[in-house]
PDB file of N, CA and C in Angstrom:
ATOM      1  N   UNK A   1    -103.324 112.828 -10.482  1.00  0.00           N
ATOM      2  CA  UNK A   1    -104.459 112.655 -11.353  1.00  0.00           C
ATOM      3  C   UNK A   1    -105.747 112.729 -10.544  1.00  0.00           C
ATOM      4  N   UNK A   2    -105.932 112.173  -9.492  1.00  0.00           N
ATOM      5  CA  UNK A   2    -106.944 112.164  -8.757  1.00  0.00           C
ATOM      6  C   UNK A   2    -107.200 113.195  -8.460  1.00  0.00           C
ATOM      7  N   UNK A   3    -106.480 114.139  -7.820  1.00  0.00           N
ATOM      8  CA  UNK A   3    -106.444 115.336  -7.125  1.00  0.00           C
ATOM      9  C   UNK A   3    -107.079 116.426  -8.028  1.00  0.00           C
ATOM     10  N   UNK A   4    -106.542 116.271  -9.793  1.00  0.00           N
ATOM     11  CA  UNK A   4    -106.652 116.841 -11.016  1.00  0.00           C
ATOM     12  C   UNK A   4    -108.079 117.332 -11.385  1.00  0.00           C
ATOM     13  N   UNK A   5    -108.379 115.469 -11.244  1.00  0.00           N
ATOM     14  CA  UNK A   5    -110.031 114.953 -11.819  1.00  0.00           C
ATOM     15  C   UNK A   5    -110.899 115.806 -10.216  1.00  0.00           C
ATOM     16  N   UNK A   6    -110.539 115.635  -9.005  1.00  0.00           N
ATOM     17  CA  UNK A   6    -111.601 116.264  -8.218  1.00  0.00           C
ATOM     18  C   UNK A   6    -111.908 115.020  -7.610  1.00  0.00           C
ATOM     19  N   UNK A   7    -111.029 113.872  -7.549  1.00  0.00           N
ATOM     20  CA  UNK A   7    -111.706 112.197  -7.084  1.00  0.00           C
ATOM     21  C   UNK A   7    -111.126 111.979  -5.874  1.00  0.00           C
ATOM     22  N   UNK A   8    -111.757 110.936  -5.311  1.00  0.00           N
ATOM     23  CA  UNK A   8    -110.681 110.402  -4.492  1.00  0.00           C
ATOM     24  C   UNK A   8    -110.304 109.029  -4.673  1.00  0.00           C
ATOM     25  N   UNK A   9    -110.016 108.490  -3.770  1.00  0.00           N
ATOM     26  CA  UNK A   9    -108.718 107.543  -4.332  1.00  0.00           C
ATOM     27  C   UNK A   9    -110.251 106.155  -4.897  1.00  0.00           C
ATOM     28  N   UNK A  10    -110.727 105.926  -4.103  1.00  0.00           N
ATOM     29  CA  UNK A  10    -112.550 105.219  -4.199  1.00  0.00           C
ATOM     30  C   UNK A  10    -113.002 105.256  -5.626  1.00  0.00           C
ATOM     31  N   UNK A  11    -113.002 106.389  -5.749  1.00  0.00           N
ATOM     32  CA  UNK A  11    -113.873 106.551  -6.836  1.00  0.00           C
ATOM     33  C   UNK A  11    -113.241 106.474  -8.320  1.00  0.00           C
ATOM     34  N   UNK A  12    -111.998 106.542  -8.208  1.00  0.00           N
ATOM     35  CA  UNK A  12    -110.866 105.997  -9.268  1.00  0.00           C
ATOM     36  C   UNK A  12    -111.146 104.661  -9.284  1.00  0.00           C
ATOM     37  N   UNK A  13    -110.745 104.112  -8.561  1.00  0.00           N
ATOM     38  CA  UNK A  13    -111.454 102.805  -9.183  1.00  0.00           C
ATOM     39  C   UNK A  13    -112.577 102.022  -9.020  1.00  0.00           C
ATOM     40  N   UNK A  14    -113.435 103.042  -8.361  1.00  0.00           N
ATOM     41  CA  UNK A  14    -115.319 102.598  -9.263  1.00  0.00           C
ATOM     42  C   UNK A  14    -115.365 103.138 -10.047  1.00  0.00           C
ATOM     43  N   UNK A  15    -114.992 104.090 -11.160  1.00  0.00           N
ATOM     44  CA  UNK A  15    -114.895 104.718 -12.355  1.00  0.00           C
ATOM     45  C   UNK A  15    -113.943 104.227 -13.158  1.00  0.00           C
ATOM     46  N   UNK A  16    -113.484 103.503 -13.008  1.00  0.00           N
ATOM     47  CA  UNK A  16    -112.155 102.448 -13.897  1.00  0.00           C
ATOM     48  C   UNK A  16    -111.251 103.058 -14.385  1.00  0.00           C
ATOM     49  N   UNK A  17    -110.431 104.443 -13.430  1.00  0.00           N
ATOM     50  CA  UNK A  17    -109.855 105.578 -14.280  1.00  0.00           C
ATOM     51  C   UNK A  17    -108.633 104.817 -14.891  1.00  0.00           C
ATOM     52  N   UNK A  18    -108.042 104.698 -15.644  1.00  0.00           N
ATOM     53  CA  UNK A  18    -107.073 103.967 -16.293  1.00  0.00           C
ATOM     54  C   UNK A  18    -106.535 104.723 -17.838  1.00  0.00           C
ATOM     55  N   UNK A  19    -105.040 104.287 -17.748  1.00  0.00           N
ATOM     56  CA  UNK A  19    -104.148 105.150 -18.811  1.00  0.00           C
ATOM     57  C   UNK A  19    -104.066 104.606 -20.308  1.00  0.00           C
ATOM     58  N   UNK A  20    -104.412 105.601 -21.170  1.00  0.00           N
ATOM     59  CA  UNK A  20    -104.507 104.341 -22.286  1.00  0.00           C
ATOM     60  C   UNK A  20    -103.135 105.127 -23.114  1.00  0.00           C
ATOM     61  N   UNK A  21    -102.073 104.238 -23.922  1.00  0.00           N
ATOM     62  CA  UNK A  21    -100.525 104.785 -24.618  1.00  0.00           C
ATOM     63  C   UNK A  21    -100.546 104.617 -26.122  1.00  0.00           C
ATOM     64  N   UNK A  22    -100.096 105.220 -26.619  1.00  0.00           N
ATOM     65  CA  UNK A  22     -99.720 105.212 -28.023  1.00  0.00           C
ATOM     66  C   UNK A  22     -98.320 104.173 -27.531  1.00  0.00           C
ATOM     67  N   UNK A  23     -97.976 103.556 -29.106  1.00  0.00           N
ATOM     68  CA  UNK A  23     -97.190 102.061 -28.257  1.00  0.00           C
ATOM     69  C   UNK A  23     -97.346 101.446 -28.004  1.00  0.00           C
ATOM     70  N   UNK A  24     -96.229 100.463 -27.489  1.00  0.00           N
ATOM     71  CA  UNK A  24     -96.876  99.134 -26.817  1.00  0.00           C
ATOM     72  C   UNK A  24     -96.067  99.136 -24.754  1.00  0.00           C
ATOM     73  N   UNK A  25     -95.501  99.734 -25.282  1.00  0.00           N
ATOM     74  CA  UNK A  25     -94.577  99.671 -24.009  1.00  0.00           C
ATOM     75  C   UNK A  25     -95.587 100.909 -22.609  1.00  0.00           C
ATOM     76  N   UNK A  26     -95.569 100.450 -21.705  1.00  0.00           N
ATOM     77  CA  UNK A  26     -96.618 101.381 -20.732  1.00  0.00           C
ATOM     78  C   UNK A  26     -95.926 102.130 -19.748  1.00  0.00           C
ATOM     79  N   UNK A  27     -95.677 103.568 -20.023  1.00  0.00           N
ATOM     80  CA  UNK A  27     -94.106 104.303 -19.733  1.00  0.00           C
ATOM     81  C   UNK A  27     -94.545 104.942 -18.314  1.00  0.00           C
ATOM     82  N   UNK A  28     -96.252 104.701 -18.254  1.00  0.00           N
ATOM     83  CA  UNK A  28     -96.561 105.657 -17.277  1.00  0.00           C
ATOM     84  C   UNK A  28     -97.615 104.716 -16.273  1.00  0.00           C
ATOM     85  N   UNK A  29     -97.916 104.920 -15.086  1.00  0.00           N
ATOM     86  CA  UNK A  29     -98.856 104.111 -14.644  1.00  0.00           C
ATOM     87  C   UNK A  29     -99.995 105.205 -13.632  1.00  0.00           C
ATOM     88  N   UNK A  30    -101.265 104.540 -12.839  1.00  0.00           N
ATOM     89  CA  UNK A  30    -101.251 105.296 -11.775  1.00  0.00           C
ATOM     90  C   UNK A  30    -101.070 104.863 -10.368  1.00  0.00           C
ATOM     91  N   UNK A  31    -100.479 104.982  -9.489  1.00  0.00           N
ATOM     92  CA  UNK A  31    -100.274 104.668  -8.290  1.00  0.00           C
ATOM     93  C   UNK A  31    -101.508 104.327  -7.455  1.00  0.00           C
ATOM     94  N   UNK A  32    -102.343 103.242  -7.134  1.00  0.00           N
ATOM     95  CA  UNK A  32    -102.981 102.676  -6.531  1.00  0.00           C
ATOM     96  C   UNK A  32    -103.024 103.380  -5.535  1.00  0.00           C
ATOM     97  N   UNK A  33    -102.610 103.984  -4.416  1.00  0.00           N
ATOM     98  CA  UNK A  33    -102.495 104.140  -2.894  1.00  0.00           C
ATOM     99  C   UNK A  33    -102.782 105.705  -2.859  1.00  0.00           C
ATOM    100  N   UNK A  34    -102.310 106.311  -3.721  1.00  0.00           N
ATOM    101  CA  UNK A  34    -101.864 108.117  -4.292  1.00  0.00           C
ATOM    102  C   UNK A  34    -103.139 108.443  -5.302  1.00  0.00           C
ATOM    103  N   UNK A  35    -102.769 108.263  -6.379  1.00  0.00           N
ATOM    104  CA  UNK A  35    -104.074 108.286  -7.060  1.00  0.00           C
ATOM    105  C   UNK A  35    -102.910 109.187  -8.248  1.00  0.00           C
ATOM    106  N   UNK A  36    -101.486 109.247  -7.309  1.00  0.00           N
ATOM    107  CA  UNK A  36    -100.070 110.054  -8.902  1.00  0.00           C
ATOM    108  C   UNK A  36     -99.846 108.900 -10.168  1.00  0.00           C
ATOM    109  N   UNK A  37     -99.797 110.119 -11.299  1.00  0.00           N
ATOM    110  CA  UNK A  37     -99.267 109.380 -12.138  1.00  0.00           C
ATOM    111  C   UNK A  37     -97.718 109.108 -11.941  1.00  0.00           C
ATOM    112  N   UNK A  38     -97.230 108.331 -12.203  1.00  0.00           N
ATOM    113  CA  UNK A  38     -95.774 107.134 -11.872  1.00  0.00           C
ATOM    114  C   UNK A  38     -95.050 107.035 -13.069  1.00  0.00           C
ATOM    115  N   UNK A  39     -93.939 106.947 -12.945  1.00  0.00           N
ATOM    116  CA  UNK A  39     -93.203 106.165 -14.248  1.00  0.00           C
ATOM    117  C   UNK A  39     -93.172 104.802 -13.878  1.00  0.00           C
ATOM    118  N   UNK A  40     -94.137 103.755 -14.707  1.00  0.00           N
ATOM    119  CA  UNK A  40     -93.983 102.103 -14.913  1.00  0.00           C
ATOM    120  C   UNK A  40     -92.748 101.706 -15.462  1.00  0.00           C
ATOM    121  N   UNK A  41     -91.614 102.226 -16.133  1.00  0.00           N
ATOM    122  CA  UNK A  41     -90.681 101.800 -16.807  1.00  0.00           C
ATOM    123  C   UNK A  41     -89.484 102.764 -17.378  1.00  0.00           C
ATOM    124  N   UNK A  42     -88.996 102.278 -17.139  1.00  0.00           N
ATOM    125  CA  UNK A  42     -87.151 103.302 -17.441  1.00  0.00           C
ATOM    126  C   UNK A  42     -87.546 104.100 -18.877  1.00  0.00           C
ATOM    127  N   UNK A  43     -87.294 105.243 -19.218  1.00  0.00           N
ATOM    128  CA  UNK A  43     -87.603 105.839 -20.112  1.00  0.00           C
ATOM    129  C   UNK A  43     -86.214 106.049 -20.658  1.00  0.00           C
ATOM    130  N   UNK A  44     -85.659 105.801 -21.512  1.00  0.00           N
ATOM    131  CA  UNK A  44     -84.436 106.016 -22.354  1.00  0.00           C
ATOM    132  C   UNK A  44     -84.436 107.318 -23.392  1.00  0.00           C
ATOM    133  N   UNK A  45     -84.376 108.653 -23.328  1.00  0.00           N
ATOM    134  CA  UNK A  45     -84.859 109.114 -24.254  1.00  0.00           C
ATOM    135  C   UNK A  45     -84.141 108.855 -25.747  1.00  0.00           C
ATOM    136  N   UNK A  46     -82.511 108.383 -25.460  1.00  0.00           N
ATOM    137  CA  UNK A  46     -81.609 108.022 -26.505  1.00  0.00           C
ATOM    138  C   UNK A  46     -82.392 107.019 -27.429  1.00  0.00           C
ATOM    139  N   UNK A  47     -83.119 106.113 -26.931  1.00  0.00           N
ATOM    140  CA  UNK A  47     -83.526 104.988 -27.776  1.00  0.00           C
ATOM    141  C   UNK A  47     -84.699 105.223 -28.128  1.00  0.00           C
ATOM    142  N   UNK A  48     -85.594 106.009 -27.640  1.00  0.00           N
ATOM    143  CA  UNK A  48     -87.086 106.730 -28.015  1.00  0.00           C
ATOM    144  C   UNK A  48     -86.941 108.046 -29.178  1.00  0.00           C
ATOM    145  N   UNK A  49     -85.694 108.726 -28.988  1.00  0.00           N
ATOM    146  CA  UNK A  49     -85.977 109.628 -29.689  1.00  0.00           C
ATOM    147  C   UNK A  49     -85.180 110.229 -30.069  1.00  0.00           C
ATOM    148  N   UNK A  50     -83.855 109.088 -30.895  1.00  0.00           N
ATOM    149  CA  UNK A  50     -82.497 109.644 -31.104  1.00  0.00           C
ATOM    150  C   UNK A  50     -82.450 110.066 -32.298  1.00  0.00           C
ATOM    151  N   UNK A  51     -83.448 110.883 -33.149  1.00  0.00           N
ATOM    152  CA  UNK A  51     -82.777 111.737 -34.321  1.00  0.00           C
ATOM    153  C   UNK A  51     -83.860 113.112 -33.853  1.00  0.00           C
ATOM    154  N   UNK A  52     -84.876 112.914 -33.000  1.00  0.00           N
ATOM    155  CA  UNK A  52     -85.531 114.127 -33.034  1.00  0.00           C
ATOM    156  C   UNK A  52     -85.092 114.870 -31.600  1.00  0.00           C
ATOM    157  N   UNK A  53     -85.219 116.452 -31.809  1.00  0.00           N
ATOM    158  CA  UNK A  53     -85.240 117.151 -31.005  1.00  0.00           C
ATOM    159  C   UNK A  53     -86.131 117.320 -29.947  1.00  0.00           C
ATOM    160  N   UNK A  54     -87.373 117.378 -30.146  1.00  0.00           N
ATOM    161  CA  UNK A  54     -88.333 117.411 -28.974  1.00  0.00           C
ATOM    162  C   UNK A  54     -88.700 115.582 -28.878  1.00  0.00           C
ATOM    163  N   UNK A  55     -88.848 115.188 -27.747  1.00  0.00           N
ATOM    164  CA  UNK A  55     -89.144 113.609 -27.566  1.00  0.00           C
ATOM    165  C   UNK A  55     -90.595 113.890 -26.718  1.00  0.00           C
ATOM    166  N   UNK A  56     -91.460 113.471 -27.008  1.00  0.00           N
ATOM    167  CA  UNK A  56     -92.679 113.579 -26.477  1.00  0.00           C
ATOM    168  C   UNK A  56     -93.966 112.150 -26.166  1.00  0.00           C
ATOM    169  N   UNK A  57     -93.891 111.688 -25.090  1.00  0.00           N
ATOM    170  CA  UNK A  57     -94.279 110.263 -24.847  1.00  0.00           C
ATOM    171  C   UNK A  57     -95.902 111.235 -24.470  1.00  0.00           C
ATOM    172  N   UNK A  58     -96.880 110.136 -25.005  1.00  0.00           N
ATOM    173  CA  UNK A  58     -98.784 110.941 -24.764  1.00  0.00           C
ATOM    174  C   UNK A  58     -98.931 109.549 -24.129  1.00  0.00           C
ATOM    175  N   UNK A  59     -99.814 109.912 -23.434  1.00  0.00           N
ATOM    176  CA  UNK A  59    -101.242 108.792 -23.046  1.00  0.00           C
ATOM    177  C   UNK A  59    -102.150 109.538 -22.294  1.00  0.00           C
ATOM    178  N   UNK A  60    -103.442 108.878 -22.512  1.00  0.00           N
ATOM    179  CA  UNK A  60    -104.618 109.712 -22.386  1.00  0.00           C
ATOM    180  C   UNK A  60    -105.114 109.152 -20.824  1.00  0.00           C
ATOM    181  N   UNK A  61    -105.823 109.627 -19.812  1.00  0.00           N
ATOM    182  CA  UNK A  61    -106.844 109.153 -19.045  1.00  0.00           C
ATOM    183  C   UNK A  61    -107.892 109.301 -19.264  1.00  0.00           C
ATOM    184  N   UNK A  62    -108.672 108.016 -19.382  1.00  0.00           N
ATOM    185  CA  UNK A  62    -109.727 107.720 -19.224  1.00  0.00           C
ATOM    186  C   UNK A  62    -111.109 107.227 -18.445  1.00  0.00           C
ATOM    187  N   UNK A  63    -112.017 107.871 -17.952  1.00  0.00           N
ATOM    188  CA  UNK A  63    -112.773 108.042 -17.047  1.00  0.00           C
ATOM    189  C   UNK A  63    -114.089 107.232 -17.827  1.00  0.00           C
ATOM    190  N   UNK A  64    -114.125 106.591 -16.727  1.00  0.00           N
ATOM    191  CA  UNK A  64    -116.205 105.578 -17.161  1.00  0.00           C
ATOM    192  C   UNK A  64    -116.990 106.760 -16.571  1.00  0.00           C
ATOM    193  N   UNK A  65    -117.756 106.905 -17.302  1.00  0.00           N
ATOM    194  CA  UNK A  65    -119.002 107.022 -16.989  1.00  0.00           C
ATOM    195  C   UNK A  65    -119.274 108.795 -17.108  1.00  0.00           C
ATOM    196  N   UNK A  66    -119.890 109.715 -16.388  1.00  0.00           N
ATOM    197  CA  UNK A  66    -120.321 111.589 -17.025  1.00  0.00           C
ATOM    198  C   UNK A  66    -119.453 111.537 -15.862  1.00  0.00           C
ATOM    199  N   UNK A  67    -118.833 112.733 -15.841  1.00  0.00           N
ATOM    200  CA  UNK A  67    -118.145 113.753 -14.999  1.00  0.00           C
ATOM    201  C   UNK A  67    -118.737 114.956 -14.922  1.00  0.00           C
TER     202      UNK A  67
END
């Protein structure tokens, strides 16, 4: 993500870059040290998305301030 946005690892968090999820459960995180997005939590797709064919988990990043 960092690498994505053009940031470095600093300026991610003086810009409060942070993941916002549809849900409640937070499937994705960003790695403090890296600036990668991470999996925060075991993703099951059986229990997320057992009658549909495509399974598709969103969350947005969000950046403070103009880019």
């Amino acid at each position: 993500v960092a690498k994505d946005l053009a940031m470095d690892l600093p300026a991610l968090r003086e810009r409060d870059v942070r993941l916002v999820y549809e849900g409640r459960t937070p499937y994705f995180a960003l790695h403090g040290k890296t600036g990668h997005l991470v999996t925060a939590e075991r993703i099951d797709r059986e229990q997320l998305c057992e009658a549909v064919q495509r399974c598709v988990l969103r969350c947005e990043v969000i950046v403070e301030g103009e880019m």
